[in-house]
Protein backbone atom coordinates (compact mmCIF):
# COMPACT_ATOMS: atom_id res chain seq x y z
CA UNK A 1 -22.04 36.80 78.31
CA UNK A 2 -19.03 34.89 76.99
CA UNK A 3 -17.64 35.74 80.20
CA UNK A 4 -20.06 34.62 82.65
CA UNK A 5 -20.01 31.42 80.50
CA UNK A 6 -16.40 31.08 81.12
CA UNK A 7 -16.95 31.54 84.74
CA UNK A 8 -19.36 28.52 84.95
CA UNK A 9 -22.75 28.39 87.13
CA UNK A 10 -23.03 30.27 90.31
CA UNK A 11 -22.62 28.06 93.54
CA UNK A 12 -26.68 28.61 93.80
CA UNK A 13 -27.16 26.97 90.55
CA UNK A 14 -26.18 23.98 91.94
CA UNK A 15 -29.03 20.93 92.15
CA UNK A 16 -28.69 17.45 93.42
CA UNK A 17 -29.84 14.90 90.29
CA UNK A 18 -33.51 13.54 90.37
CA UNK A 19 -33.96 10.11 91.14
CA UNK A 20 -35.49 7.97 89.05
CA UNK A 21 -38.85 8.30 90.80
CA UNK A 22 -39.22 11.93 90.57
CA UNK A 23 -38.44 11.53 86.85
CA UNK A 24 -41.16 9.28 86.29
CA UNK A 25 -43.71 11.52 88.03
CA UNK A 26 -42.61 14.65 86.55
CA UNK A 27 -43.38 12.67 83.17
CA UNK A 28 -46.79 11.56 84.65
CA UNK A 29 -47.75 15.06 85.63
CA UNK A 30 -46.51 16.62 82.41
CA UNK A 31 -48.57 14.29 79.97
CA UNK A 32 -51.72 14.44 82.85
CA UNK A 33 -51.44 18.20 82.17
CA UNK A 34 -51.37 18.30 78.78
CA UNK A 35 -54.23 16.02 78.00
CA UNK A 36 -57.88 16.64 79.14
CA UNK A 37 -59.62 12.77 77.73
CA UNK A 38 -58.03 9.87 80.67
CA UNK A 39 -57.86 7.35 77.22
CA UNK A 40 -55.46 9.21 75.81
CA UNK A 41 -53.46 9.62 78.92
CA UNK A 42 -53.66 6.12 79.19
CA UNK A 43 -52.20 5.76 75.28
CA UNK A 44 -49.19 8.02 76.33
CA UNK A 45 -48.40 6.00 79.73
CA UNK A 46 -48.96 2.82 77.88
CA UNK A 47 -46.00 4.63 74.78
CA UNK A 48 -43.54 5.58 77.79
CA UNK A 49 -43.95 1.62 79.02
CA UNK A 50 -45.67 2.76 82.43
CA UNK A 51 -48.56 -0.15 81.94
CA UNK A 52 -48.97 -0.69 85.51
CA UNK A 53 -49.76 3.37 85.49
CA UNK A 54 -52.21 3.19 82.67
CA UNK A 55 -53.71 -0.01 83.84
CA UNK A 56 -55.20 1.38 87.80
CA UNK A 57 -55.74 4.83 85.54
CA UNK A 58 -57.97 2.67 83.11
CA UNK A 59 -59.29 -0.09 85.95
CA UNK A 60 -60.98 3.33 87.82
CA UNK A 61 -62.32 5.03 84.28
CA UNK A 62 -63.83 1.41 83.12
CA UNK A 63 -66.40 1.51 86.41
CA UNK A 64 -67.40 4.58 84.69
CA UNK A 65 -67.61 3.79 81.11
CA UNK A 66 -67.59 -0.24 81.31
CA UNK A 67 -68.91 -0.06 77.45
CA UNK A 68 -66.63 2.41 76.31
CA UNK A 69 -64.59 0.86 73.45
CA UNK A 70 -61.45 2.37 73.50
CA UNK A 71 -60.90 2.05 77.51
CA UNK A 72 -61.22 -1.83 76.89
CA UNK A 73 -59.01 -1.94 74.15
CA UNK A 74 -56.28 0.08 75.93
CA UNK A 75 -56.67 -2.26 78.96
CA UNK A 76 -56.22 -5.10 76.89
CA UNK A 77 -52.81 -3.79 75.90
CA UNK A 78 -51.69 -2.59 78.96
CA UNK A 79 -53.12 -6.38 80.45
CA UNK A 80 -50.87 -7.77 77.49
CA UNK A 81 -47.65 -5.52 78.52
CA UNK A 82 -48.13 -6.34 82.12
CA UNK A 83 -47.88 -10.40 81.11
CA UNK A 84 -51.67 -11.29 81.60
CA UNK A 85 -52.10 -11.85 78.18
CA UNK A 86 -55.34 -14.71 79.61
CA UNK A 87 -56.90 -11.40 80.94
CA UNK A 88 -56.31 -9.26 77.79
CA UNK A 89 -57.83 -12.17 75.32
CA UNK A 90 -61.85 -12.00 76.76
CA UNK A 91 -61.61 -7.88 76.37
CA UNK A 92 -60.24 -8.22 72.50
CA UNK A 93 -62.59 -11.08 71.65
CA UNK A 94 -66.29 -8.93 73.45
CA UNK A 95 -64.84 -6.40 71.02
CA UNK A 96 -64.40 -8.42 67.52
CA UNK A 97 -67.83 -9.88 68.96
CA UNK A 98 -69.83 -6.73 68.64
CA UNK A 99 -67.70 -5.07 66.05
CA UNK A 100 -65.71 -7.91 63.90
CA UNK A 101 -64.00 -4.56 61.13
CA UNK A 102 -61.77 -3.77 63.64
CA UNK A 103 -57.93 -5.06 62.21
CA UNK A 104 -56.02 -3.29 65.57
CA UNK A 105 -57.62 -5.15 67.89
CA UNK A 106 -57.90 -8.39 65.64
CA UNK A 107 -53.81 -8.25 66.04
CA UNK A 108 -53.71 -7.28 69.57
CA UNK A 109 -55.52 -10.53 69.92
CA UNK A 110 -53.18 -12.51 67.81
CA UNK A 111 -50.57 -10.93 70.06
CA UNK A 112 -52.13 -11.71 73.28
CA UNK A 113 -53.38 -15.59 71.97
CA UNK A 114 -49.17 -16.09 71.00
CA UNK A 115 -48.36 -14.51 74.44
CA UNK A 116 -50.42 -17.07 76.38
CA UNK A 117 -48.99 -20.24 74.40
CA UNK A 118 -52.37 -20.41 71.91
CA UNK A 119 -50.54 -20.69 68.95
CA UNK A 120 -53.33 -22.18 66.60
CA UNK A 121 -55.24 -19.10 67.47
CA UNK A 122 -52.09 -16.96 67.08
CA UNK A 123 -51.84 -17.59 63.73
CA UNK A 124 -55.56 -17.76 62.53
CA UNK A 125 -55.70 -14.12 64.05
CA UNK A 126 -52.30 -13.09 62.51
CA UNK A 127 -53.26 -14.01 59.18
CA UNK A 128 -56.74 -12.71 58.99
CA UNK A 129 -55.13 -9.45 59.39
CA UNK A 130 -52.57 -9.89 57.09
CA UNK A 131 -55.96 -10.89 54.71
CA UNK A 132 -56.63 -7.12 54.86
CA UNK A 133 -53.49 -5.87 53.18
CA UNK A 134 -51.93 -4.34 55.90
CA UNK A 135 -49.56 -1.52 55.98
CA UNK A 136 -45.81 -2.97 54.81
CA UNK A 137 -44.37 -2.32 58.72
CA UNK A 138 -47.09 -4.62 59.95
CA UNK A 139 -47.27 -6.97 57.70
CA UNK A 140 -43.34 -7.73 58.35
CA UNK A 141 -44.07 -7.75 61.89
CA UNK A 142 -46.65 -10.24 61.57
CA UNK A 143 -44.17 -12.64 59.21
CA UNK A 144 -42.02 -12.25 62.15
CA UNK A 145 -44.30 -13.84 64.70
CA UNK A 146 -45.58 -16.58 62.12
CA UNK A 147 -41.52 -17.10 61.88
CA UNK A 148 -41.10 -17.41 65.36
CA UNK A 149 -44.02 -19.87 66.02
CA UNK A 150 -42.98 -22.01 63.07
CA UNK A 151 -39.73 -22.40 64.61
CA UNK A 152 -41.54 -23.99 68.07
CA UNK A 153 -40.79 -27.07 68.20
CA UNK A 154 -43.61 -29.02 70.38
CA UNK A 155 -42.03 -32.28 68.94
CA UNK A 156 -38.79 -33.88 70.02
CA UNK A 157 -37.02 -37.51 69.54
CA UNK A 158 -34.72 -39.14 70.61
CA UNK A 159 -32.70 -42.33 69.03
CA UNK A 160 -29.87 -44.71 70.32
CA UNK A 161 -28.16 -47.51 69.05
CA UNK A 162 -24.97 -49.15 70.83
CA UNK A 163 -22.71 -52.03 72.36
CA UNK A 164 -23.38 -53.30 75.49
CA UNK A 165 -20.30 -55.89 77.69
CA UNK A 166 -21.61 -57.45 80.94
CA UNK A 167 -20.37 -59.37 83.30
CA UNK A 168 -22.88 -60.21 85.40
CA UNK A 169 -25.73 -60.44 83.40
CA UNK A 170 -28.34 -62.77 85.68
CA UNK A 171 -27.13 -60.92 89.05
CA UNK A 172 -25.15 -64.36 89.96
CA UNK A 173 -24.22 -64.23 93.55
CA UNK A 174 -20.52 -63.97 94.70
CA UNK A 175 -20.52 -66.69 96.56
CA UNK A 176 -20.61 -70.20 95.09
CA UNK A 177 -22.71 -71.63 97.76
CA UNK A 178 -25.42 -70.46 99.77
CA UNK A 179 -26.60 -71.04 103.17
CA UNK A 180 -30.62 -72.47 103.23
CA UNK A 181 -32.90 -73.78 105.91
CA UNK A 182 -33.85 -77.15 104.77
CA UNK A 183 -30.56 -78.23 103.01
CA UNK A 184 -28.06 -76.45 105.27
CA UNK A 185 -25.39 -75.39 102.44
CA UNK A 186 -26.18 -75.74 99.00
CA UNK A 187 -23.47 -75.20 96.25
CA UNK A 188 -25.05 -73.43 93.13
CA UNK A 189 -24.92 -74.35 89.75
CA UNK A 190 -23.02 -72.52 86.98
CA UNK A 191 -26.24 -71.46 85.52
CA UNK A 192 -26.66 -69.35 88.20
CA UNK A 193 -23.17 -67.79 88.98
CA UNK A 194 -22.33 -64.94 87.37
CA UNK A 195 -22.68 -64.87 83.63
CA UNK A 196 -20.10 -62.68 80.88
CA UNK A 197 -22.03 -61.66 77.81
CA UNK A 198 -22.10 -58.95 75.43
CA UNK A 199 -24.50 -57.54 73.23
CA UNK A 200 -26.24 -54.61 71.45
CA UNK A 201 -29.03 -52.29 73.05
CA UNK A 202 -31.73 -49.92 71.23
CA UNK A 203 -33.56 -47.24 72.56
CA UNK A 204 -35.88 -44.56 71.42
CA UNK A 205 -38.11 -42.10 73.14
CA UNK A 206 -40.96 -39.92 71.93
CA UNK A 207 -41.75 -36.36 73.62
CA UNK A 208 -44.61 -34.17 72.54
CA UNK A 209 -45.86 -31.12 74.30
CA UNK A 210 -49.32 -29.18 73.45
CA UNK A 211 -49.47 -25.96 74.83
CA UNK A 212 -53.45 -24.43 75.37
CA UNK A 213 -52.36 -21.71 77.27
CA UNK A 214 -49.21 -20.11 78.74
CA UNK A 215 -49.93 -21.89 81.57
CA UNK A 216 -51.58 -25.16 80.81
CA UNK A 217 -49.96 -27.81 78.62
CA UNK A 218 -50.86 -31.72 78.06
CA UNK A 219 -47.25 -33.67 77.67
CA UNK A 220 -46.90 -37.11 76.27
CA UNK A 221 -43.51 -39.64 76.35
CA UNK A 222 -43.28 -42.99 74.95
CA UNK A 223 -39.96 -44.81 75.46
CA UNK A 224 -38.76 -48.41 74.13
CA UNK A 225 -35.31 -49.48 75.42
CA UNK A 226 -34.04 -53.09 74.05
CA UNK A 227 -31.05 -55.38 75.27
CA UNK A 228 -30.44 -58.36 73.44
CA UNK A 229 -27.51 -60.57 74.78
CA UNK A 230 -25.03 -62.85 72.25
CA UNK A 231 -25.59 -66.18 74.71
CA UNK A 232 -27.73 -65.62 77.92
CA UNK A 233 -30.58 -64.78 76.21
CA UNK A 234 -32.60 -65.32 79.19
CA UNK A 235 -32.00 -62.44 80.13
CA UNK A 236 -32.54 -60.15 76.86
CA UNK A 237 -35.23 -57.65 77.81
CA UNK A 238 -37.31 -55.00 76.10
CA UNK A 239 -39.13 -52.20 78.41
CA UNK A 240 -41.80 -49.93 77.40
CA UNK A 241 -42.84 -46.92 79.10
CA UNK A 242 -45.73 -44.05 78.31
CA UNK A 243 -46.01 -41.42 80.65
CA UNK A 244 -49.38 -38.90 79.61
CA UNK A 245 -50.52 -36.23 81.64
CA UNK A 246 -51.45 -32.45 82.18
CA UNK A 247 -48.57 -29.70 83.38
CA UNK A 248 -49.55 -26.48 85.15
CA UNK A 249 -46.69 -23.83 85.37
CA UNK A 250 -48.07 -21.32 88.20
CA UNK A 251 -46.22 -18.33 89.02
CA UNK A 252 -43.70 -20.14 91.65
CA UNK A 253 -44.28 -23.81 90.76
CA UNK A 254 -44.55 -25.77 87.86
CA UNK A 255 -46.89 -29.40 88.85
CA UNK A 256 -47.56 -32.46 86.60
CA UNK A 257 -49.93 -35.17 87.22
CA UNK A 258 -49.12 -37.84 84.02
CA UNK A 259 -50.60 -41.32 84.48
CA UNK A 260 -47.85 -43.96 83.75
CA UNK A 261 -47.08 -47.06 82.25
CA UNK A 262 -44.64 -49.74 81.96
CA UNK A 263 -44.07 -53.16 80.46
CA UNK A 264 -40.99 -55.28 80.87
CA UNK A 265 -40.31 -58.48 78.80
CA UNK A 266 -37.38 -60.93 80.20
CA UNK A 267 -36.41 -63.63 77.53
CA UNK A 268 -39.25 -63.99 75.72
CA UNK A 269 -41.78 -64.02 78.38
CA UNK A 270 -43.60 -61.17 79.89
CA UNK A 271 -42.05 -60.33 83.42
CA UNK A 272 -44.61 -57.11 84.46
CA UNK A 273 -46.46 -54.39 83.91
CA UNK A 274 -47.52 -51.81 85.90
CA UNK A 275 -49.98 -48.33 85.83
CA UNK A 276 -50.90 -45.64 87.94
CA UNK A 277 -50.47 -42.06 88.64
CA UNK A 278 -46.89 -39.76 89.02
CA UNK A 279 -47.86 -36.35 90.20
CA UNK A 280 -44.50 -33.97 89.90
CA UNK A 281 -44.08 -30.46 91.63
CA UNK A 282 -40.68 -28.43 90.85
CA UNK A 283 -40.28 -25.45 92.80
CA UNK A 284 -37.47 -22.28 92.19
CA UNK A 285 -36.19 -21.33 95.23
CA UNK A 286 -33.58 -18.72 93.77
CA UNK A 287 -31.88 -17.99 90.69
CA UNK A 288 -29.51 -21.61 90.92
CA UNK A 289 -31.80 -23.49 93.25
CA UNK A 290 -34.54 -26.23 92.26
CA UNK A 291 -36.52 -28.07 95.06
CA UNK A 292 -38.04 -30.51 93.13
CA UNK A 293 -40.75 -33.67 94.73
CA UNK A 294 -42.57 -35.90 93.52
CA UNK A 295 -44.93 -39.27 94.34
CA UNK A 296 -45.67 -42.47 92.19
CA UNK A 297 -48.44 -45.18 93.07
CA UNK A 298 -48.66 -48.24 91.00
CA UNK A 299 -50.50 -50.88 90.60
CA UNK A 300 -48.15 -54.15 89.54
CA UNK A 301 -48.40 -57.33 88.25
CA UNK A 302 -45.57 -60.30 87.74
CA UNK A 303 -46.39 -62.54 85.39
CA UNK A 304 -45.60 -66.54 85.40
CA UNK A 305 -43.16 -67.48 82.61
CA UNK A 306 -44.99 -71.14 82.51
CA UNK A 307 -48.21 -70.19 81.89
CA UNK A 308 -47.90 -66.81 80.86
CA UNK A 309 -50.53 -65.97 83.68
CA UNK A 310 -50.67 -63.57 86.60
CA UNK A 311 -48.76 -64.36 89.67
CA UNK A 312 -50.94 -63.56 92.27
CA UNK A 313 -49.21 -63.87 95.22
CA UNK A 314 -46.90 -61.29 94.06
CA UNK A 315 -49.26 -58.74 92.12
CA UNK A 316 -49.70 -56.08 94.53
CA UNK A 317 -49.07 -52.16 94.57
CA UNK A 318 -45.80 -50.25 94.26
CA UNK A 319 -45.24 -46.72 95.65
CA UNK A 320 -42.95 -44.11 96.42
CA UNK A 321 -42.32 -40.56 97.21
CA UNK A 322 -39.08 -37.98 96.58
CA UNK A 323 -37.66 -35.12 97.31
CA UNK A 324 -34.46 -33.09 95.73
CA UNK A 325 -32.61 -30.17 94.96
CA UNK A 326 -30.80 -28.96 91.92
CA UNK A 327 -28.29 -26.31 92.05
CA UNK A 328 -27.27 -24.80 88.68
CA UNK A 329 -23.18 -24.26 88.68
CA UNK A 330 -23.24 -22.62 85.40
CA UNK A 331 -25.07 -22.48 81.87
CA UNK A 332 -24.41 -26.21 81.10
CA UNK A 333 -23.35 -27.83 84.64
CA UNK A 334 -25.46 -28.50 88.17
CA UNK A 335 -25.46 -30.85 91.11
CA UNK A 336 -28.37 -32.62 92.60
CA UNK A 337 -29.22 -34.49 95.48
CA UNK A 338 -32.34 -36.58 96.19
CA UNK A 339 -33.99 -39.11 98.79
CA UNK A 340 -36.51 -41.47 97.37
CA UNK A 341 -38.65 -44.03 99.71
CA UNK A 342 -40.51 -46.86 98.14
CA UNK A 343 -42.72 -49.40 99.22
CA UNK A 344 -44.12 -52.56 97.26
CA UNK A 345 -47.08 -54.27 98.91
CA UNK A 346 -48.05 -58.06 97.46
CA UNK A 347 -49.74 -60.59 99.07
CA UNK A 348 -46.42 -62.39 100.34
CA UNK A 349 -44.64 -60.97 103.30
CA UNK A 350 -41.08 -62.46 102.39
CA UNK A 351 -41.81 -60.09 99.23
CA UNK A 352 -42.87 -57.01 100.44
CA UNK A 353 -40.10 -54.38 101.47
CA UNK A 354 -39.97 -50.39 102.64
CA UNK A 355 -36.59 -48.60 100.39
CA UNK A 356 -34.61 -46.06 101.17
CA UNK A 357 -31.95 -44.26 98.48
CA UNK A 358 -30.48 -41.07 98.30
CA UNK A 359 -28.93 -40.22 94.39
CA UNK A 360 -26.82 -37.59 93.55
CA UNK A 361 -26.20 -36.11 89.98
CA UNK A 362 -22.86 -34.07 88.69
CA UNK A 363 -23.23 -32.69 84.92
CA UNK A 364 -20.77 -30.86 84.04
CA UNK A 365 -20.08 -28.93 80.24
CA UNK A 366 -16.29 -29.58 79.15
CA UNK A 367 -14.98 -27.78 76.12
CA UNK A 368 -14.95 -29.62 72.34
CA UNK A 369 -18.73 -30.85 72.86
CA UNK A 370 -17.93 -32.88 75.54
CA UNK A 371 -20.66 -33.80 78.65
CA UNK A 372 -19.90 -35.70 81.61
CA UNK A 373 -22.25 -36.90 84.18
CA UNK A 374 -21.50 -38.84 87.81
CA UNK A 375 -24.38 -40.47 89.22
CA UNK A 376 -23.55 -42.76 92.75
CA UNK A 377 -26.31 -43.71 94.97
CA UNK A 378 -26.93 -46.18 97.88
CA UNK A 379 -30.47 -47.48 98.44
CA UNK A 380 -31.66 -49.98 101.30
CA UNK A 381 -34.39 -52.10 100.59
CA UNK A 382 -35.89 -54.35 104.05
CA UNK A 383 -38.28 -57.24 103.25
CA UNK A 384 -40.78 -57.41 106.16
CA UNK A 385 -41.11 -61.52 106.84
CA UNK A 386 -38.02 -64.26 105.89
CA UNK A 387 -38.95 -66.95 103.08
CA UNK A 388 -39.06 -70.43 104.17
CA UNK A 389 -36.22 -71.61 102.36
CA UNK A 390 -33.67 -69.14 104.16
CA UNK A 391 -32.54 -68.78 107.18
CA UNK A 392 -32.80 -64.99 107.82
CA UNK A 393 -34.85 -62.11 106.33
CA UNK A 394 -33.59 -60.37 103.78
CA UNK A 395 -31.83 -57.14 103.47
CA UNK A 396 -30.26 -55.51 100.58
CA UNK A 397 -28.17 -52.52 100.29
CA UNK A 398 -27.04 -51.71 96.59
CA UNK A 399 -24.40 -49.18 95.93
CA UNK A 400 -24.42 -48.14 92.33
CA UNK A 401 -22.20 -45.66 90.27
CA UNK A 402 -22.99 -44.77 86.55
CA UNK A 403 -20.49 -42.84 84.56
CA UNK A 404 -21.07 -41.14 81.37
CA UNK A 405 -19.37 -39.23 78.61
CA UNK A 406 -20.98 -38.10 75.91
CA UNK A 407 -19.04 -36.11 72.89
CA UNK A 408 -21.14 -33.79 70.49
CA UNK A 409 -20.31 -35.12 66.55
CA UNK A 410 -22.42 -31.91 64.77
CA UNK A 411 -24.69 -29.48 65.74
CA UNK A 412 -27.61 -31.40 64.43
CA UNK A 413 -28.17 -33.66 67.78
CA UNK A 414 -25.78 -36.54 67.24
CA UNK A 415 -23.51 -37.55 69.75
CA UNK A 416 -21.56 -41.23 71.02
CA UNK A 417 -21.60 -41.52 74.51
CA UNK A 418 -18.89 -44.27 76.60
CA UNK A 419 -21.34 -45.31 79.77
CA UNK A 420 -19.80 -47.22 82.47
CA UNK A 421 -22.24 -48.47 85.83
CA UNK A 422 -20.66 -50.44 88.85
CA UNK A 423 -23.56 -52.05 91.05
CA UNK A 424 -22.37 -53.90 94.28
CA UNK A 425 -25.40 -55.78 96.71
CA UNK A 426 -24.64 -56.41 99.90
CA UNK A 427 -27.43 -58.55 101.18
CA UNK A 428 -28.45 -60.30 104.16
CA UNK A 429 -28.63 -63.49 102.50
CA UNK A 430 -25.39 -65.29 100.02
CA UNK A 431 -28.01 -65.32 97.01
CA UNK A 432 -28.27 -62.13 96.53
CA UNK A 433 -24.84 -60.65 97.51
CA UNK A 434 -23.24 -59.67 94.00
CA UNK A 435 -20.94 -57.48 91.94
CA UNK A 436 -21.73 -56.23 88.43
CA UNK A 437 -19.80 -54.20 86.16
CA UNK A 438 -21.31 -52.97 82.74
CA UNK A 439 -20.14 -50.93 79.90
CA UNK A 440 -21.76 -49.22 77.09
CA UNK A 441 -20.93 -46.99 73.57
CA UNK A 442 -23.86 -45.63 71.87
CA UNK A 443 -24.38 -43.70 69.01
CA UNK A 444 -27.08 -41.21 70.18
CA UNK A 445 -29.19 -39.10 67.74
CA UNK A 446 -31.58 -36.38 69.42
CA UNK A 447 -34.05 -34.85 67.04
């Protein structure tokens, strides 16, 4: 009565709230109630987004029926839902093998192919459907997905062109003089102190990724960097590197394994080349936190400016290993800290050395488009026998800071970037002990 309902519930009609897991089986024994054929219990599961539920209920019923067209079809989608589209794809293709009419499971394969990265198939799939006429819904849904793989972009460029100031272009050696074994102290020539120049540098880089599957991609890079000094131009150089190679993104790690290679021209002589293999492993250890690793072996060749020949006392192998970790601050900043160790092997002692560095990265997001990134490091580098000419072996340590700030010009990729890099050697032997300060402003285009 009105009055009762004015009164409100008794105490008795009092019930604590279901939790969320008495919901969802009060749902699953509702629907298993109400329907006497497994398939379309599965159907309903799969509607109220319990795939997991209609996947074991459709696993168990498939020992039964393993032929039984609809069970594989609904596994497929519930495989697809459950992101294992590469398990869903072999159950839609058996079907459009021994049945090809069948235009619902033609676009749960087109959905499954673009789930697992297959785009060529994607499409082929999408639009053989759409061939049919479809209803209007799923036709628009289709022109969706072909929208959405249009707009991948597998690839990307990138294009800079600048002013470069130097003063300390050939490394020249603080010291005027230098201590040597057979001549005692030698004073140097002013060739070989340090040298002021400016100039302009180019550089452009090439990045193209094919996906086969969601899991499987082969990426290429091809980069060209060129510095070309107004009066030392000894020391212009032009480097080339390719780096080509398969990537593997498993469920906790994502491993590489390009082969490299690089080319360096000094003057206009070839300096060296080198090849080999640069296997990559990155590795989320939480939300923020990267480990990240990888190894390089080389093998390297120097080249003699005279006779534009192989110097083969020096050709030899080059290798190192790292290790790092990245820690995300926010959307568009992170820190990162790494050790690398290198060793070059030739067939000279006095040229072979064992290197130590440890890097660290700052990139940080300031407002109006600008980017700043802080990148010191220190690396040692010990040569295992002296040279006969001086008196000690050599020992380098090389402390290097590189500063850059890069301001965003439109929202199409182009940007100018002020660079600044401080390298100071502190070496065992006068020759090598040097400052160097260089500064950059490039006009960067990334496309």
């Amino acid at each position: 009565t009105l009055a009762q309902e004015k009164a409100g519930p008794a105490a008795g009609d009092f019930k604590a709230a279901p939790t969320a897991e008495e919901v969802q089986q009060a749902v699953l024994n509702e629907a298993a109630a109400a329907v006497d054929d497994y398939r379309k219990l599965a159907g309903q599961l799969i509607a109220l987004g319990l795939h997991q539920e209609a996947y074991d209920l459709l696993a168990e019923s498939l020992k039964k029926q393993p032929n039984d067209v609809e069970t594989r079809f609904l596994m497929g989608l519930a495989l697809t839902e459950l992101d294992r589209p590469d398990e869903a794809i072999p159950l839609f293709e058996q079907l459009l093998r021994e049945n090809p009419n069948l235009p619902r499971v033609r676009l749960e394969l087109a959905r499954s192919y673009n789930a697992n990265a297959q785009f060529e198939q994607a499409r082929a799939q999408f639009q053989a459907v759409k061939a049919l006429n479809p209803p209007a819904a799923v036709g628009e849904n289709i022109d969706r997905f072909l929208a959405a793989m249009d707009a991948q972009r597998f690839w990307s460029a990138r294009l800079s062109f600048g002013f470069v100031h130097d003063d300390n272009v050939n490394a020249g050696p603080s010291s005027s003089s230098v201590l040597t074994s057979a001549f005692g102290l030698v004073t140097l020539d002013p060739p070989s102190l340090p040298r002021d120049d400016s100039g302009w540098t180019l550089s452009a880089s090439i990045n193209h990724v094919y996906p086969r599957s969601r899991r499987f991609a082969w990426q290429t890079t091809a980069s060209f960097v060129r510095t070309d000094y107004s009066s030392v131009s000894d020391y212009d150089s032009d480097n080339i590197a390719i780096s080509t190679g398969p990537t593997w993104k498993l469920p906790r790690y994502v491993v590489s394994a390009p082969l490299v290679y690089e080319n360096m021209r000094l003057g206009d002589d070839r300096y060296s080349s080198a090849w080999g293999l640069a296997p990559q492993v990155q590795h989320p250890l939480n939300e923020r936190l990267m480990l990240e690793a990888g190894a390089v072996a080389q093998a390297r060749k120097y080249y003699n400016t005279a006779t534009d020949t192989t110097r083969s006392d020096r050709n030899g192998g080059v290798y190192s290993a790292n290790a790092g970790l990245r820690y995300s601050l926010d959307e568009t900043s992170f820190i990162q800290a790494s050790y690398r160790l290198t060793r070059e092997d030739t067939r000279q002692a006095y040229l072979d050395f064992t290197g130590h560095g440890v890097f660290a990265t700052y990139l940080k997001g300031l407002p109006h488009g600008l980017t700043l990134v802080v990148q010191p490091s220190v690396a040692r580098n010990g040569y295992d026998a002296r040279e006969a000419i001086y008196p000690k072996t050599r020992t380098d340590v090389v402390y290097t800071l590189n500063i850059n700030l890069a301001k965003e010009l439109n929202k199409k990729g182009l940007s100018l970037a002020l660079g600044y890099t401080y390298t100071k050697s502190d070496s065992s032997l006068d020759i090598n002990t040097y400052d160097r300060n260089q500064v950059t402003l490039q006009l960067v285009g990334v496309f």
